[in-house]
Protein backbone atom coordinates (compact mmCIF):
# COMPACT_ATOMS: atom_id res chain seq x y z
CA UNK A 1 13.93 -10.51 -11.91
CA UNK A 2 11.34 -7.75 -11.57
CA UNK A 3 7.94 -8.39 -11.55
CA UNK A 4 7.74 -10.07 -7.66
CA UNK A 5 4.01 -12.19 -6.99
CA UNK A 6 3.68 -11.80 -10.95
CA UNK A 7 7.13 -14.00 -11.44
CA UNK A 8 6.56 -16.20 -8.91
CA UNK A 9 3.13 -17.11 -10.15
CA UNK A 10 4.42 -17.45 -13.52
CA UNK A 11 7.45 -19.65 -13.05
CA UNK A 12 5.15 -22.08 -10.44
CA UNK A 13 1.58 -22.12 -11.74
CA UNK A 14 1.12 -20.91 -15.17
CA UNK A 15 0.17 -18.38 -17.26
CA UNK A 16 -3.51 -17.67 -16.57
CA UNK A 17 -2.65 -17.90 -12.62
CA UNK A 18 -0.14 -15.33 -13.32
CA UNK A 19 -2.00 -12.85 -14.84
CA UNK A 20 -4.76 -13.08 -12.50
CA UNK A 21 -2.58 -12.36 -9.49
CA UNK A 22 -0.46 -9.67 -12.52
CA UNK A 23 -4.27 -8.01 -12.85
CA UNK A 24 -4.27 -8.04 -8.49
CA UNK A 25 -1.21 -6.21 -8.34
CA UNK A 26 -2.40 -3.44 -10.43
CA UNK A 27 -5.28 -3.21 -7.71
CA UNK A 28 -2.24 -3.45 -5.45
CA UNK A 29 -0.19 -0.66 -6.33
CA UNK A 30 -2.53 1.28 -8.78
CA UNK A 31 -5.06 1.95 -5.66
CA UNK A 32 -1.96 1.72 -2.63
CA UNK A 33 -0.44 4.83 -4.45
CA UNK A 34 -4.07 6.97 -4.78
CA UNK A 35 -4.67 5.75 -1.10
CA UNK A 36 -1.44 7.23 0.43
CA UNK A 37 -1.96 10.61 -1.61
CA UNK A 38 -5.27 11.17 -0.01
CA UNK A 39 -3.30 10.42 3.59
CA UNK A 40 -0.85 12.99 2.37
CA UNK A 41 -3.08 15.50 1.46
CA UNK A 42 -4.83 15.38 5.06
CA UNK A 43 -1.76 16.18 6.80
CA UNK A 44 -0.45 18.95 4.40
CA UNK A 45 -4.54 20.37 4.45
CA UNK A 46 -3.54 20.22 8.50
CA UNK A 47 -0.40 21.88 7.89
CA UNK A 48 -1.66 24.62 5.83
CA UNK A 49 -4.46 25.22 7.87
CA UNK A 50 -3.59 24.67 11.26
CA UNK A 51 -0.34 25.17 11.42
CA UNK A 52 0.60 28.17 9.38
CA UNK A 53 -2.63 29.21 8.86
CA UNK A 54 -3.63 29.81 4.94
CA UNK A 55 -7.02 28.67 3.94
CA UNK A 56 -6.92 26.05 1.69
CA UNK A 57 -10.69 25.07 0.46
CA UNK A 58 -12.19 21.90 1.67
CA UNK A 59 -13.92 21.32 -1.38
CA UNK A 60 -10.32 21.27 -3.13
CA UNK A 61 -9.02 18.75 -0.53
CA UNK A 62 -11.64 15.80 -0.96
CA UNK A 63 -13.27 13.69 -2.81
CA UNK A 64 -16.88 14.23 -4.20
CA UNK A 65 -17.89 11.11 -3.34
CA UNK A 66 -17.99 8.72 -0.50
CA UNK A 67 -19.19 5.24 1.09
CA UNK A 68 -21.32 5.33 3.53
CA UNK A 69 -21.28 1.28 4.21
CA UNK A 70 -23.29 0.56 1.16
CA UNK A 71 -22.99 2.36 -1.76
CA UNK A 72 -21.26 5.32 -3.29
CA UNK A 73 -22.69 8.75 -2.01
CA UNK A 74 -22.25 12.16 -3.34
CA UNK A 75 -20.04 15.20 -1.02
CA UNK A 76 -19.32 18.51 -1.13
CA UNK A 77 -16.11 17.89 -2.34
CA UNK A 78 -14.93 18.73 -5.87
CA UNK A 79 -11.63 17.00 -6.55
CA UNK A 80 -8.63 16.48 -3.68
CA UNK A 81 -6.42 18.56 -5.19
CA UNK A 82 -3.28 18.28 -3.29
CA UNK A 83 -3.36 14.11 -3.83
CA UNK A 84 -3.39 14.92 -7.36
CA UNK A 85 -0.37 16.94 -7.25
CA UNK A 86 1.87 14.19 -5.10
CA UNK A 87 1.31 11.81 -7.66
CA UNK A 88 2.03 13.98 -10.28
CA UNK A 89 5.23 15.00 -8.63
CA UNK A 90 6.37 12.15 -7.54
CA UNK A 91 5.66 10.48 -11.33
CA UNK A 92 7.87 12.59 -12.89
CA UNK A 93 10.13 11.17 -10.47
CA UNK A 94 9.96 7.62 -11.80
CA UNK A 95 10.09 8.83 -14.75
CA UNK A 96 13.90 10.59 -14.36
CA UNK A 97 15.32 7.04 -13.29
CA UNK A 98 15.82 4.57 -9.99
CA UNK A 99 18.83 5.97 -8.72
CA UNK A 100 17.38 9.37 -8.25
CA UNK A 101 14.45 8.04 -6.84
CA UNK A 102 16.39 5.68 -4.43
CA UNK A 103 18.49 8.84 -3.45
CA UNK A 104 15.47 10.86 -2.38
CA UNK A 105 13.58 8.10 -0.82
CA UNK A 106 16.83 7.30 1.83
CA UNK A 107 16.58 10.94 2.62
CA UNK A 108 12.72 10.89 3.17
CA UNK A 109 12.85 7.99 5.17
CA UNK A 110 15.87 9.06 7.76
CA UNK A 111 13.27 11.90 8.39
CA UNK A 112 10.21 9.85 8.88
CA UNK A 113 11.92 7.59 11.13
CA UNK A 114 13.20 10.44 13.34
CA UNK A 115 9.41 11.92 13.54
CA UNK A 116 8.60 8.22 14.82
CA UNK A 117 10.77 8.76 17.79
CA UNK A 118 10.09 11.55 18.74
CA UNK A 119 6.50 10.65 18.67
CA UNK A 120 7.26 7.69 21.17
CA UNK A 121 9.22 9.42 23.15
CA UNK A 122 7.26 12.72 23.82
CA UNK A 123 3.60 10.62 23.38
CA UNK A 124 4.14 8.15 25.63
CA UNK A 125 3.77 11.03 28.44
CA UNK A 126 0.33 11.28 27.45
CA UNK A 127 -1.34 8.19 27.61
CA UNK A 128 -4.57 7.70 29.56
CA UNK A 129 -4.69 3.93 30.75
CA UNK A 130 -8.56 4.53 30.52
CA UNK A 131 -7.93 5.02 26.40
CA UNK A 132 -7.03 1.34 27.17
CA UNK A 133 -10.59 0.32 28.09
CA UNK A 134 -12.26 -1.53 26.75
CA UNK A 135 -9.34 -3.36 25.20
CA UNK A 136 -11.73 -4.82 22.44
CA UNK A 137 -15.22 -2.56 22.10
CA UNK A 138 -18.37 -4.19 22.18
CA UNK A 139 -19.75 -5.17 18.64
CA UNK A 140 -21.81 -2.62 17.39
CA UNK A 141 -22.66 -4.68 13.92
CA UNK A 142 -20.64 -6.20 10.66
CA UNK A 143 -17.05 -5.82 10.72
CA UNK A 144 -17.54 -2.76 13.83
CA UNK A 145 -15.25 -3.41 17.16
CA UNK A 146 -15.50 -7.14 18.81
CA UNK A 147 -13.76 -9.83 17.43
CA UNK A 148 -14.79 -9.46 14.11
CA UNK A 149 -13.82 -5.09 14.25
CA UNK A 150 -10.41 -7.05 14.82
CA UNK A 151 -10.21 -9.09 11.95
CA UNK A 152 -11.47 -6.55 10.08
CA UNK A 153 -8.90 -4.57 10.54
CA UNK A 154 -6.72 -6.35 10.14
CA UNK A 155 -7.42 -7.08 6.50
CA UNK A 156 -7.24 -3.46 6.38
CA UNK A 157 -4.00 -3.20 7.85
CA UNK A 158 -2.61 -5.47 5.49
CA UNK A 159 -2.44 -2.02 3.27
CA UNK A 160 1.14 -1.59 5.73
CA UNK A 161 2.67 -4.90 4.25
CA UNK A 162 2.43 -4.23 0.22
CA UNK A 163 6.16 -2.62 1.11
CA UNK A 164 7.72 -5.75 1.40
CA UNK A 165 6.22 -7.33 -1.51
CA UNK A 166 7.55 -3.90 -3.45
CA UNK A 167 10.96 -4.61 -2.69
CA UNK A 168 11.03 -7.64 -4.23
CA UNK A 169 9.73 -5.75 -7.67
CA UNK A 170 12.96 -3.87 -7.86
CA UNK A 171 14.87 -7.34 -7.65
CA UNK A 172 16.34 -6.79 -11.07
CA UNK A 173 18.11 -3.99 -10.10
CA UNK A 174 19.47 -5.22 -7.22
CA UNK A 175 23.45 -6.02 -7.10
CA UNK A 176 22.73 -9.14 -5.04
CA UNK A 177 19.69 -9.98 -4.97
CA UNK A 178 19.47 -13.80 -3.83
CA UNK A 179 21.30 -12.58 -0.21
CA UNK A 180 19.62 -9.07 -0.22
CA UNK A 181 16.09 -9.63 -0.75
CA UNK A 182 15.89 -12.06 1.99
CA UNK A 183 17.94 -9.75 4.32
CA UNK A 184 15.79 -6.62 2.98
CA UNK A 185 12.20 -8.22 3.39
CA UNK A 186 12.83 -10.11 6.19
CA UNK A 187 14.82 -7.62 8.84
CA UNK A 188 12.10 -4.53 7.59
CA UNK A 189 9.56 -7.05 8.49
CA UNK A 190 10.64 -7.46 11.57
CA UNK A 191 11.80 -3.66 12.94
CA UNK A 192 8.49 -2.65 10.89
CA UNK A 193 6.32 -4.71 12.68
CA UNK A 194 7.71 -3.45 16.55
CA UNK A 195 6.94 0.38 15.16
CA UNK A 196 3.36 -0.62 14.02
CA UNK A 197 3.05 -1.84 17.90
CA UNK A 198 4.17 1.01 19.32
CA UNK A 199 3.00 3.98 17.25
CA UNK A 200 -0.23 2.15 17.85
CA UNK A 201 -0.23 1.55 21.23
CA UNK A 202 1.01 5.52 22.11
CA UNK A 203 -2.06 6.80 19.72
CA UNK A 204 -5.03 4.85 21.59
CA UNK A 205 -3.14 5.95 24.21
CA UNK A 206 -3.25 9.21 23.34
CA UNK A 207 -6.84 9.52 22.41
CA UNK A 208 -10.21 8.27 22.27
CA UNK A 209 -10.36 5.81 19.54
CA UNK A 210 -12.81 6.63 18.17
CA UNK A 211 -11.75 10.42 17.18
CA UNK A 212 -8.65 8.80 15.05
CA UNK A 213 -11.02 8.59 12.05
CA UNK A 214 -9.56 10.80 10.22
CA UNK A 215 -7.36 10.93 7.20
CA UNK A 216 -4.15 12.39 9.76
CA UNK A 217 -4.62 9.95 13.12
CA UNK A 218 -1.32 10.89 14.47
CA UNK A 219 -1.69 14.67 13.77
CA UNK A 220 -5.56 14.35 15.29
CA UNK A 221 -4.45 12.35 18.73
CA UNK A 222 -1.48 15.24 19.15
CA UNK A 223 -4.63 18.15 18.89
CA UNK A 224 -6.81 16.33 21.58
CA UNK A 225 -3.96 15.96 23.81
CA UNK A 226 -3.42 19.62 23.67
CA UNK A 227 -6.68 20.00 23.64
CA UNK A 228 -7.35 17.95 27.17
CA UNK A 229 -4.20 19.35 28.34
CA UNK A 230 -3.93 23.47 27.76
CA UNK A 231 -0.04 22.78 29.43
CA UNK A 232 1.20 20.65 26.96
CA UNK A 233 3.64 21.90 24.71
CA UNK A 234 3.15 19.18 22.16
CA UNK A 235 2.70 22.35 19.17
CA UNK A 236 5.86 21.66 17.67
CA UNK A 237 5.91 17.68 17.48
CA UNK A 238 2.67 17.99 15.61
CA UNK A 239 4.51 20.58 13.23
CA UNK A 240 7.71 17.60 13.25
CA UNK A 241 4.80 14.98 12.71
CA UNK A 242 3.02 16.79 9.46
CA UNK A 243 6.36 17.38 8.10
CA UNK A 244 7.34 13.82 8.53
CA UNK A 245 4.34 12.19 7.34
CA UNK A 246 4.14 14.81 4.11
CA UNK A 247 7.55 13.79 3.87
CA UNK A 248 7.15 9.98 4.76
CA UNK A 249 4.27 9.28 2.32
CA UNK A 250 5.97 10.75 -0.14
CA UNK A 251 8.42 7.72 -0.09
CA UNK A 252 5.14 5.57 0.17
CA UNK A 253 4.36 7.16 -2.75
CA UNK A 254 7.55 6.92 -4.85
CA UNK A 255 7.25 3.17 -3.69
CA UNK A 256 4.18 2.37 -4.84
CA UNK A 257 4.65 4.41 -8.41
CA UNK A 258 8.42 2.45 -8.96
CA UNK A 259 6.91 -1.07 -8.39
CA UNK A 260 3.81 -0.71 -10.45
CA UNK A 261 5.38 0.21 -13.96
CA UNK A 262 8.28 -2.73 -13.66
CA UNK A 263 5.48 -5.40 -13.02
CA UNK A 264 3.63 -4.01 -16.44
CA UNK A 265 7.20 -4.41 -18.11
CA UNK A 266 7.87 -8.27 -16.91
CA UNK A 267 3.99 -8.36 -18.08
CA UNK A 268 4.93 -6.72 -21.06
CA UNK A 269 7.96 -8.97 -21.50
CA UNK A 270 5.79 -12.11 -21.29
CA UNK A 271 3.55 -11.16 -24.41
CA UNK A 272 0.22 -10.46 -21.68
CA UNK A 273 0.15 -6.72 -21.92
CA UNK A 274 1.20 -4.73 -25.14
CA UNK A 275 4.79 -3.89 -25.69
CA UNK A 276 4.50 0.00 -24.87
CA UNK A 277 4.55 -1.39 -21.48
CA UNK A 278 8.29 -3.38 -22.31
CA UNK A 279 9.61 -0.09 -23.77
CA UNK A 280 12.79 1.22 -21.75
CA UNK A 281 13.73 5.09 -22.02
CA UNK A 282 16.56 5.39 -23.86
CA UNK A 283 18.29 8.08 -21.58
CA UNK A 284 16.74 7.38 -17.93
CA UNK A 285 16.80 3.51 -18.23
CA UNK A 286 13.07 3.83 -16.70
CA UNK A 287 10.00 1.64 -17.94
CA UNK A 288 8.31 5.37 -19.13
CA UNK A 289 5.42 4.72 -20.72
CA UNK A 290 4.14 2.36 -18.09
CA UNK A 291 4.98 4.60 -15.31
CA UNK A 292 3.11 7.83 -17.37
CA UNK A 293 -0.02 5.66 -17.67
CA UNK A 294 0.10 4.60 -14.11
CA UNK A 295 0.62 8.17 -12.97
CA UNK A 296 -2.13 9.39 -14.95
CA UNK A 297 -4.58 6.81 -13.84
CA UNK A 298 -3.74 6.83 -10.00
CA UNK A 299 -4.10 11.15 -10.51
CA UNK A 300 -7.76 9.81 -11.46
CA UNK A 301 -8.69 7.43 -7.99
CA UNK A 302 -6.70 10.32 -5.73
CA UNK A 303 -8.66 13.13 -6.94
CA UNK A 304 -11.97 11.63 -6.91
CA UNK A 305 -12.29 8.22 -4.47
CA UNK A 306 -12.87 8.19 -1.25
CA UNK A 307 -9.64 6.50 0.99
CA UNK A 308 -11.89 4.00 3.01
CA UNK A 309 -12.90 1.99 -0.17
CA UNK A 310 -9.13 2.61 -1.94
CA UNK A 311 -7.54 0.92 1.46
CA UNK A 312 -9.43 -1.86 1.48
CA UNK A 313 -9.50 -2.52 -1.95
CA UNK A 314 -5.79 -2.49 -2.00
CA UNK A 315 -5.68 -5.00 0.84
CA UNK A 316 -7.91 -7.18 -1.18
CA UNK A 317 -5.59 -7.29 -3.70
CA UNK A 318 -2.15 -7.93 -1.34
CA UNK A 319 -4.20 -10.92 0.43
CA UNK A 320 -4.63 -13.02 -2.68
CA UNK A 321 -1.00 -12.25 -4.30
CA UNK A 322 0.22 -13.16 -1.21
CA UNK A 323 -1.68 -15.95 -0.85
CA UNK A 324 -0.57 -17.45 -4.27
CA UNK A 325 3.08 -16.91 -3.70
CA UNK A 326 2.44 -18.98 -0.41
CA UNK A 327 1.28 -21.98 -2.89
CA UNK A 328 3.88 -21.03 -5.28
CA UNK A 329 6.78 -21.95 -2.89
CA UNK A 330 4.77 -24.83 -1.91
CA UNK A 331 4.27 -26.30 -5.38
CA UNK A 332 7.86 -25.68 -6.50
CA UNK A 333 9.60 -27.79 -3.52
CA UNK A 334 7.51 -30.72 -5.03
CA UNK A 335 7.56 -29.45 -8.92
CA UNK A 336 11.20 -28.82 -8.65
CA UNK A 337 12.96 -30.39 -5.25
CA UNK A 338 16.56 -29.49 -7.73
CA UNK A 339 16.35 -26.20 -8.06
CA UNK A 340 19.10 -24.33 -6.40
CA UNK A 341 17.56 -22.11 -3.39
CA UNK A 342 20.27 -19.43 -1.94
CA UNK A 343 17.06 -18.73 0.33
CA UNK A 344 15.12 -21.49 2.15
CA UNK A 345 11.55 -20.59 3.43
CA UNK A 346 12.22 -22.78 6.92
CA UNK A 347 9.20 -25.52 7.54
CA UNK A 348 7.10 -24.51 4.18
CA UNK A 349 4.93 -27.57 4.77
CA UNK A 350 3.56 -25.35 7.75
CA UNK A 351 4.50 -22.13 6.75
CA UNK A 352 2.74 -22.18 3.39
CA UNK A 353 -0.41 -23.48 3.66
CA UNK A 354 -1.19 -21.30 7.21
CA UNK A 355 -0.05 -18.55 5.10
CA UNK A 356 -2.90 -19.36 2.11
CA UNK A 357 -5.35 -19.79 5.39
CA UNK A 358 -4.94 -16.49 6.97
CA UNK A 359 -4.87 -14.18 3.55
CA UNK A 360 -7.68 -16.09 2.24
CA UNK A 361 -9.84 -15.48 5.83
CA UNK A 362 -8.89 -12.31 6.12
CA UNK A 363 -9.71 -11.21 1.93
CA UNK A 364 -12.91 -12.27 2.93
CA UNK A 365 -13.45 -10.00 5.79
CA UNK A 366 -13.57 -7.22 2.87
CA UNK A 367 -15.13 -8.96 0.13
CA UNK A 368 -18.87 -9.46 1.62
CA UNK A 369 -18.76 -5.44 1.28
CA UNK A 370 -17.06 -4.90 -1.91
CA UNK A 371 -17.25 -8.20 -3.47
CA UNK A 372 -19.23 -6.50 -6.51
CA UNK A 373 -16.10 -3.83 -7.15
CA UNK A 374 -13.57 -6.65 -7.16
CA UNK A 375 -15.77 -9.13 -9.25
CA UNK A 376 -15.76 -6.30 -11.90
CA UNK A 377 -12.29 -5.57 -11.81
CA UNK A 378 -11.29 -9.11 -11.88
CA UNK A 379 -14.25 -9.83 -14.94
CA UNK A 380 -12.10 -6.57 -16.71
CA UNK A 381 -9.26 -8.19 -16.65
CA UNK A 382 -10.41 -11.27 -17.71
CA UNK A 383 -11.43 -9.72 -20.85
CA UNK A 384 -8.01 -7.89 -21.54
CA UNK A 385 -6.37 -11.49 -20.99
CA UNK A 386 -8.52 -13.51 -23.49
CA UNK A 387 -8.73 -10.28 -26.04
CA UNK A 388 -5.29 -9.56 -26.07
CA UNK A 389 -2.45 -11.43 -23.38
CA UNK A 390 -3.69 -14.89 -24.41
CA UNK A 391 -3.41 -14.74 -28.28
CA UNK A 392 -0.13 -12.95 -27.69
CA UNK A 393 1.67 -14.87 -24.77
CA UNK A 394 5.12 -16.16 -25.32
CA UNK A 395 4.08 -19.20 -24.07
CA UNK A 396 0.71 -19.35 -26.52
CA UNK A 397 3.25 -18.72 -28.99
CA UNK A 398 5.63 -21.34 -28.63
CA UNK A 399 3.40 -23.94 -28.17
């Protein structure tokens, strides 16, 4: 069924468990989508500008507000335009139907991949071994380089993985899905995982790290190279790499805008959001009004939030849905040792609870800073449960 962390939660620890992690995935998915839009719009700004060289105003291309470590601050910015308009686009997408969507996304991703290696292959004949050094900076103060810059990011990082939880949200529209979803998650986890490494490694390679803060890294480490190197004709892979990543975020994008609408309908379905969210179109087969009121409201957070506090937000959200489903699997092998399991998590009495361990450490690494923003979306959603999902529950009903 649809619905991934959401179901799981559900079928393994209850109603109010599930809606709390159901509430988390909106976080999730809402903010992932607004996130990647503002990525998007910093490589087509680059593309525009640099590249073929129209003017495109900077206060159309960012956000009029920012955090500065600790608190909101105002810009120059008026609205990021161009994030608005990918999510937009790529809505009325959704909207059409899945097998559209699915159809543009394969193409979108054969190009993104081919971008990646050519980005290896050309990069890698630019690295400085001295970009290297120091392997881990010196701490310069909360969550900044040293150890704990390294846990810190990689809470943020965690942004990368809300992919595989997203394929399992299309699981109801899968032929197969108790041998594909294991093949899907696990295999992308994998060859995912060895392209993080490497597109990684080649861009500290590439440039100082600390001139890849910026809302186009790759596009930014290709520019200094030229830049340190008049001879190098790396022009044209930074053309290939805008193209790609306008073109690869895109399929973030479409992603992020699919899954977020079908976990409103198994919501929906359950009685704990209203049934506007449950209705199907009756041409496109699409969850509609879901995926118009998600469009609309991640048009809202890509036009005017700033992408540092929409990452890590979203990460804050994948950490503790992933976390749950790790005691999920746990309490069902002892709730229900019968149930019939075409997939076997190997060793779960290991496997689970390290798996609670490290989200939970590493949600923490980003809620001493925005602890207040989550705590206020978690208190909303508290008040939408006992208002309206638990008088109306299924489960409230039949009891």
């Amino acid at each position: 069924v649809s619905g991934s962390a959401y179901s799981y939660s559900y079928a393994t620890l209850g109603e109010y468990v599930a809606w709390f992690i159901g509430w988390c995935l909106v976080l999730e998915y809402l903010f992932a989508s607004s996130t990647v839009a503002v990525g998007w719009s910093g490589y087509l700004v680059s593309f525009l500008t640099t590249t073929l060289g129209l003017p495109f105003p900077a206060e159309l291309a960012s956000a009029p507000i920012t955090w500065d470590g600790s608190g909101f601050v105002r810009t120059a910015g008026v609205i990021n335009l161009p994030a608005v308009a990918i999510v937009a686009a790529v809505s009325g997408l959704c909207y059409v139907g899945i097998t559209q969507s699915a159809f543009v996304n394969g193409i979108v991703v054969a190009i993104k991949v081919a971008v990646i290696a050519a980005f290896l292959g050309f990069g890698m004949q630019y690295i400085d071994p001295a970009n290297f050094t120091p392997f881990i900076p010196a701490n310069e103060g909360p969550g900044r380089f040293g150890m704990d810059g390294v846990f810190r990011a990689a809470t943020i990082v965690f942004f990368a993985y809300i992919g595989f939880d997203a394929v399992s949200t299309a699981a109801g529209e899968a032929k197969n899905p108790q041998r594909d979803m294991p093949i899907g998650i696990l295999g992308s986890l994998v060859v995912c995982t060895l392209v993080y490494i490497a597109v990684c490694a080649v861009l500290i390679g590439m440039a100082p790290y600390r001139e890849l803060d910026t809302a186009k890294p790759v596009a930014t480490a290709l520019e200094l190279a030229m830049r340190a190197d008049p001879g190098a004709n790396l022009g044209w892979l930074k053309t290939a790499v805008e193209i790609g990543a306008i073109a690869g975020l895109s399929s973030v994008i479409l992603v992020m805008l699919m899954a977020q609408p079908r976990i409103f309908y198994s919501m929906s379905r359950d009685g704990l959001m209203p049934k506007m969210f449950g209705k199907v179109h009756p041409k496109h087969q699409t969850p509609y009004v879901g995926t118009i009121v998600v469009g609309g409201l991640a048009c809202l957070l890509a036009g005017f939030m700033p992408l540092s506090v929409l990452g890590e937000l979203v990460s804050m959200g994948t950490l503790i849905a992933f976390a749950t489903v790790c005691l999920g699997v746990f309490v069902l092998r002892y709730t229900r040792p019968d149930l019939t399991r075409p997939f076997r998590v190997p060793m779960f009495w290991l496997i689970c609870p390290l798996g609670v361990i490290a989200c939970l450490f590493l949600f923490f690494q980003s809620f001493m800073e925005h602890w207040l923003i989550f705590v206020l979306w978690t208190l909303l959603g508290q008040v939408i449960y006992f208002g309206y999902g638990y008088r109306n529950s299924k489960l409230n009903k039949a009891r």
